[in-house]
C-alpha atoms as a PDB file:
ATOM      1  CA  UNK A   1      70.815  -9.300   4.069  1.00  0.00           C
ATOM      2  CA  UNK A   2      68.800 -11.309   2.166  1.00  0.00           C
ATOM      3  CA  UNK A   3      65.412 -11.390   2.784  1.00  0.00           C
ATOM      4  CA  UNK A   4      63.421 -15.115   3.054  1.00  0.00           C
ATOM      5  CA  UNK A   5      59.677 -15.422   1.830  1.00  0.00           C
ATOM      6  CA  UNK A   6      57.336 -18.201   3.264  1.00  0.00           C
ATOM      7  CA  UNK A   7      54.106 -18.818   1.341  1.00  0.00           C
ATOM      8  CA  UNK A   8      51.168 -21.049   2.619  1.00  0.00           C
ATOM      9  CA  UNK A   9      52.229 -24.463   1.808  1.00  0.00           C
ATOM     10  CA  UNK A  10      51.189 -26.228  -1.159  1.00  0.00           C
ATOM     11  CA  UNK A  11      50.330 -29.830   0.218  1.00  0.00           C
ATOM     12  CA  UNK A  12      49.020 -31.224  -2.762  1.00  0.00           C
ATOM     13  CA  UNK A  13      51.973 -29.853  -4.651  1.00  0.00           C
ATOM     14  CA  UNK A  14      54.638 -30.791  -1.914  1.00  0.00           C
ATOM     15  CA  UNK A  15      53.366 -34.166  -2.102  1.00  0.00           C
ATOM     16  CA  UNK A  16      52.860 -34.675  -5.881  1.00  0.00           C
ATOM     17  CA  UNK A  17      56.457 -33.852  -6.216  1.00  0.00           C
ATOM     18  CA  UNK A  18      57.732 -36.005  -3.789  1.00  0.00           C
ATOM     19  CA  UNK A  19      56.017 -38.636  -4.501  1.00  0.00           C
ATOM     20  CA  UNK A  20      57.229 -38.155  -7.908  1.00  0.00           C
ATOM     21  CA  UNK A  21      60.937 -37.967  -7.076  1.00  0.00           C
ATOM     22  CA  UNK A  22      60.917 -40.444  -4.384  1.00  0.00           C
ATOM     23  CA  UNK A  23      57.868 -42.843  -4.330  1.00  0.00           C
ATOM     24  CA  UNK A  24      55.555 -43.997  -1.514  1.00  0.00           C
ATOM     25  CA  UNK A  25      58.074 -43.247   1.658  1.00  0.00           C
ATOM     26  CA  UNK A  26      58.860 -39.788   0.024  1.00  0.00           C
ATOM     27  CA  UNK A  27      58.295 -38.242   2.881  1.00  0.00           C
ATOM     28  CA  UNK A  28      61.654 -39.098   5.050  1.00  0.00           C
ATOM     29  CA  UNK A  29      63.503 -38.447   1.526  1.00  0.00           C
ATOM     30  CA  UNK A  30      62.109 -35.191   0.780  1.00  0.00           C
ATOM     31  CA  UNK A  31      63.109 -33.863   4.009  1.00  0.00           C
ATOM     32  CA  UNK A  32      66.623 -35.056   3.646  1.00  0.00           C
ATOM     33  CA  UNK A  33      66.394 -33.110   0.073  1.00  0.00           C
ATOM     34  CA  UNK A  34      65.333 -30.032   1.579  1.00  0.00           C
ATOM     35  CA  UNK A  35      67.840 -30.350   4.629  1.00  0.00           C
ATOM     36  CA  UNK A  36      65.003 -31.083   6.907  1.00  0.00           C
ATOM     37  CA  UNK A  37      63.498 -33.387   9.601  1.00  0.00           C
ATOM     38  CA  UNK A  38      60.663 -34.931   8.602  1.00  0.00           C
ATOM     39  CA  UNK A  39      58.765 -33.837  11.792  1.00  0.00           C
ATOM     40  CA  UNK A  40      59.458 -30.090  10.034  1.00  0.00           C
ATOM     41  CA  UNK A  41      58.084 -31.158   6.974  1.00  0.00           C
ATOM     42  CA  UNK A  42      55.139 -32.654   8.284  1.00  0.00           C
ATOM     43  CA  UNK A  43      54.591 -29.552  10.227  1.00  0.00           C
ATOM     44  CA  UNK A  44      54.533 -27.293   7.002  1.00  0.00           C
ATOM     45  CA  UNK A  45      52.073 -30.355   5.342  1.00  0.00           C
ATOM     46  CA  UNK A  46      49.445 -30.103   7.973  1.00  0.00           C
ATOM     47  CA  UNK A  47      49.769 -26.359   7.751  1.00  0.00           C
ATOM     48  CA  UNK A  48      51.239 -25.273  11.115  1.00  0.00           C
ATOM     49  CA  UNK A  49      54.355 -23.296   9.239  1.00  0.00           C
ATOM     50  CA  UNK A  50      54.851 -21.711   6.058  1.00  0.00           C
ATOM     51  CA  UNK A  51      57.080 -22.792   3.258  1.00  0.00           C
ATOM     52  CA  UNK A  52      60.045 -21.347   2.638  1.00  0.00           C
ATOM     53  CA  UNK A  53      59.853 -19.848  -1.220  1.00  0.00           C
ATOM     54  CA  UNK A  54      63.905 -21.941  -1.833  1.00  0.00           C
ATOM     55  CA  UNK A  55      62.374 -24.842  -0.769  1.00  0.00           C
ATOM     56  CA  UNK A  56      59.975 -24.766  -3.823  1.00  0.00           C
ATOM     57  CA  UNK A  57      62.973 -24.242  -5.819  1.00  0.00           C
ATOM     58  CA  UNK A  58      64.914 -27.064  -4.338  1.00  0.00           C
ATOM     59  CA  UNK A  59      62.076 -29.472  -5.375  1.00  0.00           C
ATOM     60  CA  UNK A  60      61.610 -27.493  -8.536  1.00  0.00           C
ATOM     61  CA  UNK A  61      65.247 -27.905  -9.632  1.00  0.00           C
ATOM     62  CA  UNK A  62      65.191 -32.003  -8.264  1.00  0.00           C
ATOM     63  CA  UNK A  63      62.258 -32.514 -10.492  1.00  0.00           C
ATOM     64  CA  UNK A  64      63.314 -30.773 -13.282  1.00  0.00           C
ATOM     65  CA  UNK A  65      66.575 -33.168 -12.779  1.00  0.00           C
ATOM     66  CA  UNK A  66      64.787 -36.448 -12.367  1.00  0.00           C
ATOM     67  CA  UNK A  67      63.303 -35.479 -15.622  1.00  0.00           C
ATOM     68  CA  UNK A  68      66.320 -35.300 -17.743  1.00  0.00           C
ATOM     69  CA  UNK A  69      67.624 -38.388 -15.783  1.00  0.00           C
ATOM     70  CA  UNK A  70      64.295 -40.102 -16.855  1.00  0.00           C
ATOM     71  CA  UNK A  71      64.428 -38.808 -20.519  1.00  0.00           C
ATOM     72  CA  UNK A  72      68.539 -40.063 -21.033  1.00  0.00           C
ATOM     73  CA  UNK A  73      67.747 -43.371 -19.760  1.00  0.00           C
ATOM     74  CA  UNK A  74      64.420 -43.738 -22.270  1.00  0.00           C
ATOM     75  CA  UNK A  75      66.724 -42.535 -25.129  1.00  0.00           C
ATOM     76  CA  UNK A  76      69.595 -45.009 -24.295  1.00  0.00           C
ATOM     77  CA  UNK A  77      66.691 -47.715 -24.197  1.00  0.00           C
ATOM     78  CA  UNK A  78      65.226 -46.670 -27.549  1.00  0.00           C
ATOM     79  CA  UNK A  79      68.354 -46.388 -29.264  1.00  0.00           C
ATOM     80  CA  UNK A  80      69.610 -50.145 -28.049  1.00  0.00           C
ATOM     81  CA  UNK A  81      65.914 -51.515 -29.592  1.00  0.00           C
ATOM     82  CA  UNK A  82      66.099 -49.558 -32.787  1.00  0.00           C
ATOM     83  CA  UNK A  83      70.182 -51.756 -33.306  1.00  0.00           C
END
């Protein structure tokens, strides 16, 4: 069985990122991202649960995403300037 790890949850963090993937109403769309209501992610913002360690990794691997997505699209636009 596996075992699951909580750590304290980074707000800051949890918000930068979502904010980052999602914009200013990130919060209903993180949730959905991490398979969540948003009342449970709110709980784990104010500090009333722990995080669980996959959920970092969820956001971790969206970002990480988002960034390639944000990197193909700045290439395509460079490349269509430069003919």
């Amino acid at each position: 069985m596996t075992e699951r790890r909580y750590i304290p949850t980074p707000t800051e963090a949890v918000e930068a990122a979502g904010r980052a993937l999602f914009g200013e109403e990130w919060q209903r769309d993180t949730a959905d991202l991490l398979g969540w209501t948003t009342a449970r992610l709110r709980q784990m913002l104010r500090g009333d649960r722990a995080m669980p360690i996959g959920a970092i990794d969820d956001l971790l691997r969206a970002l990480h995403a988002k960034g390639r997505a944000v990197t193909d699209a700045s290439r395509l636009l460079e490349q269509a300037v430069a003919e």
